[in-house]
Protein backbone atom coordinates (compact mmCIF):
# COMPACT_ATOMS: atom_id res chain seq x y z
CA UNK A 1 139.94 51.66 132.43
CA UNK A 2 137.44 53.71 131.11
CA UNK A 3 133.14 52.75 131.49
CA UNK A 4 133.34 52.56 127.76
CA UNK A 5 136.33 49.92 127.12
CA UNK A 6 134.98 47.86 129.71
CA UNK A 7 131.55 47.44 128.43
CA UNK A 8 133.03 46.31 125.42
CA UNK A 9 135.83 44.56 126.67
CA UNK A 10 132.90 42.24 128.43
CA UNK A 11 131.18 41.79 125.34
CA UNK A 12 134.04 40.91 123.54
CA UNK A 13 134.55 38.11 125.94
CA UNK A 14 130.79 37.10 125.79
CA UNK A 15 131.01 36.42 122.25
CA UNK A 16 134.66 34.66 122.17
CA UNK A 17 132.82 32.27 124.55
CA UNK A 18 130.07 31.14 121.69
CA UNK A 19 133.11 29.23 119.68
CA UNK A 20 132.82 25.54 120.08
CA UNK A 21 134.89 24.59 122.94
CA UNK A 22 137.13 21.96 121.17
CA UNK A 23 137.69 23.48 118.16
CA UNK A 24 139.06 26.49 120.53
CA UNK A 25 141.16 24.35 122.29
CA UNK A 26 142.74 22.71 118.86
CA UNK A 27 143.61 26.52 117.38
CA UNK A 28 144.71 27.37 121.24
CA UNK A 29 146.97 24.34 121.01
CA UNK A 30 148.36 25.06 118.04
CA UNK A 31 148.98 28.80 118.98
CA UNK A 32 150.62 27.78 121.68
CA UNK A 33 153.06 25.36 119.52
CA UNK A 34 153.92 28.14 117.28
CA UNK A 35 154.72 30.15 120.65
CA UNK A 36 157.20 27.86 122.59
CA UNK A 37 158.42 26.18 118.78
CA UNK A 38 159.27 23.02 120.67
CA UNK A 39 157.90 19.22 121.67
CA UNK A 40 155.12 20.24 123.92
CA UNK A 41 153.94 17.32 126.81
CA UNK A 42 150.44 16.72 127.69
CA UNK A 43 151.08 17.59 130.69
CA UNK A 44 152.24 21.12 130.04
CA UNK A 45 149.60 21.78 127.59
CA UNK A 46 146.64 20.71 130.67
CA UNK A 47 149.07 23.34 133.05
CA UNK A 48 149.31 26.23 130.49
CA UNK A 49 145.87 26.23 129.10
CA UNK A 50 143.95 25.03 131.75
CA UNK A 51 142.48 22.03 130.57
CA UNK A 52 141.81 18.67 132.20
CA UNK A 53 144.90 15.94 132.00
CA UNK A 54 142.24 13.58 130.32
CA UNK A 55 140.74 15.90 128.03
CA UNK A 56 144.20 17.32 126.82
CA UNK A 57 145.41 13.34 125.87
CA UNK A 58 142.58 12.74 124.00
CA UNK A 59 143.04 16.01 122.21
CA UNK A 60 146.38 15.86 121.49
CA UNK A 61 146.02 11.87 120.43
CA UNK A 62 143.23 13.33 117.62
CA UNK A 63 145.05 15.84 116.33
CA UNK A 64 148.03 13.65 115.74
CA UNK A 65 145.89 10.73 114.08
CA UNK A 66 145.26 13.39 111.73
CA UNK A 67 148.75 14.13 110.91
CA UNK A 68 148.97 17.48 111.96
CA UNK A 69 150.96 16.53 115.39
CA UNK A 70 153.53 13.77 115.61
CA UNK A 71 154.31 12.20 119.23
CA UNK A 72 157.79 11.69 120.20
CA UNK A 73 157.68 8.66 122.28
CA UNK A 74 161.24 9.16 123.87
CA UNK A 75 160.62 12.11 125.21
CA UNK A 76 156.81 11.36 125.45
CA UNK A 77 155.95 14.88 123.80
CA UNK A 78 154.19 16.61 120.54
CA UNK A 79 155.40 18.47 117.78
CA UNK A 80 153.90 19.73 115.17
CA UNK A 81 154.41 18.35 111.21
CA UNK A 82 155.14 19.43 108.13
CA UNK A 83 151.45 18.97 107.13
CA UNK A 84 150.22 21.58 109.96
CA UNK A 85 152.74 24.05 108.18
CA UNK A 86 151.37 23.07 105.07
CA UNK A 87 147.70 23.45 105.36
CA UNK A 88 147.96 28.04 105.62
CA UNK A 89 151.16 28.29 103.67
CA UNK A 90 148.74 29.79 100.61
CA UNK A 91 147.15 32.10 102.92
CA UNK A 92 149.86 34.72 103.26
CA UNK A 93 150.89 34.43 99.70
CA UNK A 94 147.53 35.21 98.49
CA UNK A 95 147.16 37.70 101.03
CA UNK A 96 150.29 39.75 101.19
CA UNK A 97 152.50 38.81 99.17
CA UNK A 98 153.88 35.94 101.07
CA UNK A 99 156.22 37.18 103.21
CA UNK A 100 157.18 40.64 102.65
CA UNK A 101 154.84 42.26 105.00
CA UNK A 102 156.14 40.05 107.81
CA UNK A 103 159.26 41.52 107.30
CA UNK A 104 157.90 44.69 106.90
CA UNK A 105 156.34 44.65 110.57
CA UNK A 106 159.63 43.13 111.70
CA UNK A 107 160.94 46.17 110.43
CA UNK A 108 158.51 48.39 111.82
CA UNK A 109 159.20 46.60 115.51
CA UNK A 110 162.92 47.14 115.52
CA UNK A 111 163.05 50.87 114.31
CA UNK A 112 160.26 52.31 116.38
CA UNK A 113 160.61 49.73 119.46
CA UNK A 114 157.02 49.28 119.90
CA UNK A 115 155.05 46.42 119.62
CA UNK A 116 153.99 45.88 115.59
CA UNK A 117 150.40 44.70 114.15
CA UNK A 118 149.22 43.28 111.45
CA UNK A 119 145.52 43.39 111.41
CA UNK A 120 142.47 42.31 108.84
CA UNK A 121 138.68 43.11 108.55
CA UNK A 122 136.87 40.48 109.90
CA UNK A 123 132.91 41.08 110.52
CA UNK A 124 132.45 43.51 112.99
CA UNK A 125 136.17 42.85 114.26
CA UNK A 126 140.18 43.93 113.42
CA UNK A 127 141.91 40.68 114.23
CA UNK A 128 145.38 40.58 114.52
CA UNK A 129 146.95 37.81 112.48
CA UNK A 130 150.49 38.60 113.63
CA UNK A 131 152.19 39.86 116.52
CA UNK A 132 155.93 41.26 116.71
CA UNK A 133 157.10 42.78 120.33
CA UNK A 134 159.29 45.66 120.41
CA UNK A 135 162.04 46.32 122.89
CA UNK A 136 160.40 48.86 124.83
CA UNK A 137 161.32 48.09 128.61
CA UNK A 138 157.15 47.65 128.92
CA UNK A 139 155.60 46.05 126.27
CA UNK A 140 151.94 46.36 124.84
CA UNK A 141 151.50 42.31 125.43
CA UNK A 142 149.05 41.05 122.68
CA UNK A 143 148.55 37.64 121.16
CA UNK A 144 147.99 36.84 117.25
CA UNK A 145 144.02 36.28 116.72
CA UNK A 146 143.22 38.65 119.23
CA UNK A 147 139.92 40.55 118.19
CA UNK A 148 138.71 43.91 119.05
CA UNK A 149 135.62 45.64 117.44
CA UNK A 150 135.83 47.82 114.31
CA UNK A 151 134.35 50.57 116.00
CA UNK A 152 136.08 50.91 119.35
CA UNK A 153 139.91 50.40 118.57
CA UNK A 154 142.58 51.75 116.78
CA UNK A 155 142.99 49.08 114.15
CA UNK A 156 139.62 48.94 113.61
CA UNK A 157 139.67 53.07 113.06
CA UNK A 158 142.03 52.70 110.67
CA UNK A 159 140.44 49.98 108.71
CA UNK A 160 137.06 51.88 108.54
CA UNK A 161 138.55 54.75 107.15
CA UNK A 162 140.33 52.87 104.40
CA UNK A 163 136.72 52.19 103.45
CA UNK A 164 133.64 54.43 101.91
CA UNK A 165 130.93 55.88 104.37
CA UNK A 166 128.29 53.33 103.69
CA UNK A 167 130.94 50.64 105.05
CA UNK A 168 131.54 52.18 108.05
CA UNK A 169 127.65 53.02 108.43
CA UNK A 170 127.29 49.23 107.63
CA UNK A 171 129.34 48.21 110.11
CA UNK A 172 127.99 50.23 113.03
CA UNK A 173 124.74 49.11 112.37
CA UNK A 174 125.79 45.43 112.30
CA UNK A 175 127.76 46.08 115.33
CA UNK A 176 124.80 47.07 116.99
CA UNK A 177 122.37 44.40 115.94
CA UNK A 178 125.39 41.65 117.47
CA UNK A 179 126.04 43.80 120.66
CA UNK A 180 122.00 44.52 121.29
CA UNK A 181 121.38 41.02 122.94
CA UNK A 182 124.18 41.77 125.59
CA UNK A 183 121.82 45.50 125.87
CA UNK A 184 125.03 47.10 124.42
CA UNK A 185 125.62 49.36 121.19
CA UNK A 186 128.34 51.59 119.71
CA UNK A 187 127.56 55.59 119.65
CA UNK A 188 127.40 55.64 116.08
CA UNK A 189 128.34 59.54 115.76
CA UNK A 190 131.42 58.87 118.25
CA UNK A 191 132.50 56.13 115.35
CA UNK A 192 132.13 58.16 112.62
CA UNK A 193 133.96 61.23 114.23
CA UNK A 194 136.90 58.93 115.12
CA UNK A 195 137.24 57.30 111.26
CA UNK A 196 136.70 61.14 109.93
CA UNK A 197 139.87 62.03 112.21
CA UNK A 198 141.82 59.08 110.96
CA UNK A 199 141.09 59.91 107.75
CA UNK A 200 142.20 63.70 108.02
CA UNK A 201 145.09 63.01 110.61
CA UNK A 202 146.13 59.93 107.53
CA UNK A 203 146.49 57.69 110.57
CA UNK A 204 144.38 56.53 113.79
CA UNK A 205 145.55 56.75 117.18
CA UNK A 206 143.07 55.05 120.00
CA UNK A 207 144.08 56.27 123.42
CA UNK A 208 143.17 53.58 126.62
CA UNK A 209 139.91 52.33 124.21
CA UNK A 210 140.33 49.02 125.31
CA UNK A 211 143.30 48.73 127.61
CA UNK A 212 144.05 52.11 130.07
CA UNK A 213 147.11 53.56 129.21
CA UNK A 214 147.86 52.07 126.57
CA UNK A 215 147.22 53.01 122.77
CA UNK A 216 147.26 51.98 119.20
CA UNK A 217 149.04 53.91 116.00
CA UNK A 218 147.76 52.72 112.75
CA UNK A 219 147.45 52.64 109.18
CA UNK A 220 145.08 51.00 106.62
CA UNK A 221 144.77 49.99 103.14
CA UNK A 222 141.50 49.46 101.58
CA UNK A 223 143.13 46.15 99.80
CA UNK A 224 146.17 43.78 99.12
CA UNK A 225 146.86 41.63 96.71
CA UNK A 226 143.63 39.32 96.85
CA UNK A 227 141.56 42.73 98.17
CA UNK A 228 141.42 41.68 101.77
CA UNK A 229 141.65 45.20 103.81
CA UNK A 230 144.35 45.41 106.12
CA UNK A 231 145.94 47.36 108.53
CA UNK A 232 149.26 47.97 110.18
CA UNK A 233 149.79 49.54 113.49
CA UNK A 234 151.77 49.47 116.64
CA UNK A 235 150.93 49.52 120.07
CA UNK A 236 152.39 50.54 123.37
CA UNK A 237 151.66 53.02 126.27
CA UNK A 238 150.34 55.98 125.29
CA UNK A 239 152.37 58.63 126.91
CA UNK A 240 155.36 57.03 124.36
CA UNK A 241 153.17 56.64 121.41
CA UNK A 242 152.39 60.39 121.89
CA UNK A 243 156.21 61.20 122.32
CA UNK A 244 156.77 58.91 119.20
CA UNK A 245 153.76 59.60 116.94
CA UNK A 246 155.38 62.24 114.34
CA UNK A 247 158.45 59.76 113.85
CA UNK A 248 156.20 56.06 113.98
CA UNK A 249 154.19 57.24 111.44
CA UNK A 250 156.48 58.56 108.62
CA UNK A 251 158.47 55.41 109.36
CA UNK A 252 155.36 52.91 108.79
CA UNK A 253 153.80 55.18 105.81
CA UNK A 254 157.35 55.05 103.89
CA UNK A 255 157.21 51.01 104.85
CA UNK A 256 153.78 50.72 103.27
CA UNK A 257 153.91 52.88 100.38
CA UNK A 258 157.09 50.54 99.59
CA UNK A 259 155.09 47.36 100.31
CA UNK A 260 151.91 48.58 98.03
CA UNK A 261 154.35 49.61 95.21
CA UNK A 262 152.25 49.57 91.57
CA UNK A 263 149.10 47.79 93.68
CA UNK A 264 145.71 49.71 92.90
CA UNK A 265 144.97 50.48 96.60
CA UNK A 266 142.98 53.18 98.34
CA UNK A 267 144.64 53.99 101.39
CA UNK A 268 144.43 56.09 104.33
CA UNK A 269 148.26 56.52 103.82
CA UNK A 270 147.82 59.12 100.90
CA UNK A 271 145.36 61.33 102.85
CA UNK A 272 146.98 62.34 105.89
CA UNK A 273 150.24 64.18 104.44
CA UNK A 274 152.74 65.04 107.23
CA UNK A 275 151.78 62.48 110.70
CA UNK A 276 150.72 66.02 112.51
């Protein structure tokens, strides 16, 4: 891994650790639920995550008082309710369409092989909000609500250059004013150099930014539906992205054009022509 992706790949971490502990342990919980899609015990919940037997109980006991977990006491496990579904069931609608981009990305998984992305602005980060692995023998192994900066990843690339030049100048300087406590930044002309490219190439491609040897292909829309900006993108090593790029490209611009249809969008999609 390169100097650069591990400076940031520390910082990262550093600020992950500021979220309150439980609440990161409820959402880890529940990620882990939607994982498996089974009862869940206490006990395997303390094993897999790492947190104390006692702890885990009295987690697990909370969550279920408040109807978003239901305890099977015959097989003395957790599963989740009806209400947990219910509570984000507005978000994707409002978002995306409901679910038509899911299947999109399914889509996008099965033809090219590699791992698919779905991705959203949020502060200084691209967070992935869904995950679907390819069937590449080695996989690009990445969980939903994974964050990476804006300016140092491929996602985050292609979300920038969805956006206008005081966005992306916005965002390195807030990127820098977060990172400047841990006595890091982001070289603001190597930012603006990779969004530029994106935006001539009509697609970013991040090569071992964060992970060595492996990279990220992406596209980004400036809005959806409710005008959240989003991005699609796939991931895998880099030496097959490379192979790939001129075919995983026209495959996810056709996807997305079909996806945006009559929406008033400014994409990245439009500007890049032909994916070489």
């Amino acid at each position: 891994m390169n100097r650069e992706a591990c400076r940031h790949g520390a910082v990262e971490k550093k600020l992950e650790q500021s979220v309150i502990k439980t609440a990161g342990r409820v959402f880890q919980v529940l990620e882990y639920l939607r994982e498996v899609r089974r009862p869940v015990t206490v006990r395997e919940i303390s094993e897999r995550l790492g947190y104390p037997l006692s702890s885990t109980q009295v987690l697990l006991k909370s969550v279920a008082t408040l109807g978003y977990l239901r305890y099977d006491s015959s097989a003395r496990a957790y599963l989740a309710t009806p209400r947990l579904a219910s509570i984000g069931d507005w978000v994707m609608d409002s978002m995306f369409q409901g679910g038509q981009l899911l299947t999109l990305l399914g889509d996008i998984a099965r033809e090219t092989r590699f791992t698919a992305i779905l991705a959203v602005e949020n502060d200084i980060y691209a967070q992935y909000v869904h995950v679907i692995f390819g069937s590449h023998p080695i996989q690009f192994n990445v969980q939903p609500g994974t964050r990476r900066l804006l300016c140092m990843s491929g996602t985050g690339w292609a979300l920038l250059a969805a956006g206008s030049d005081d966005h992306v100048a916005r965002t390195i300087h807030r990127s820098n004013v977060r990172l400047k406590p841990s006595g890091q930044t982001v070289d603001a002309d190597y930012v603006k150099a990779r969004v530029q490219e994106s935006r001539e190439r009509g697609y970013a491609f991040s090569r071992g930014v964060v992970t060595e040897g492996i990279g990220i292909v992406a596209l980004g829309s400036a809005s959806s539906a409710s005008g959240a900006r989003f991005a699609v993108g796939v991931g895998g090593l880099v030496e097959q992205l490379e192979r790939a790029v001129d075919t995983v490209v026209p495959a996810m611009r056709e996807r997305l054009f079909r996806f945006l249809g009559s929406m008033e969008a400014t994409t990245i999609l439009a500007q890049g022509g032909e994916s070489g």
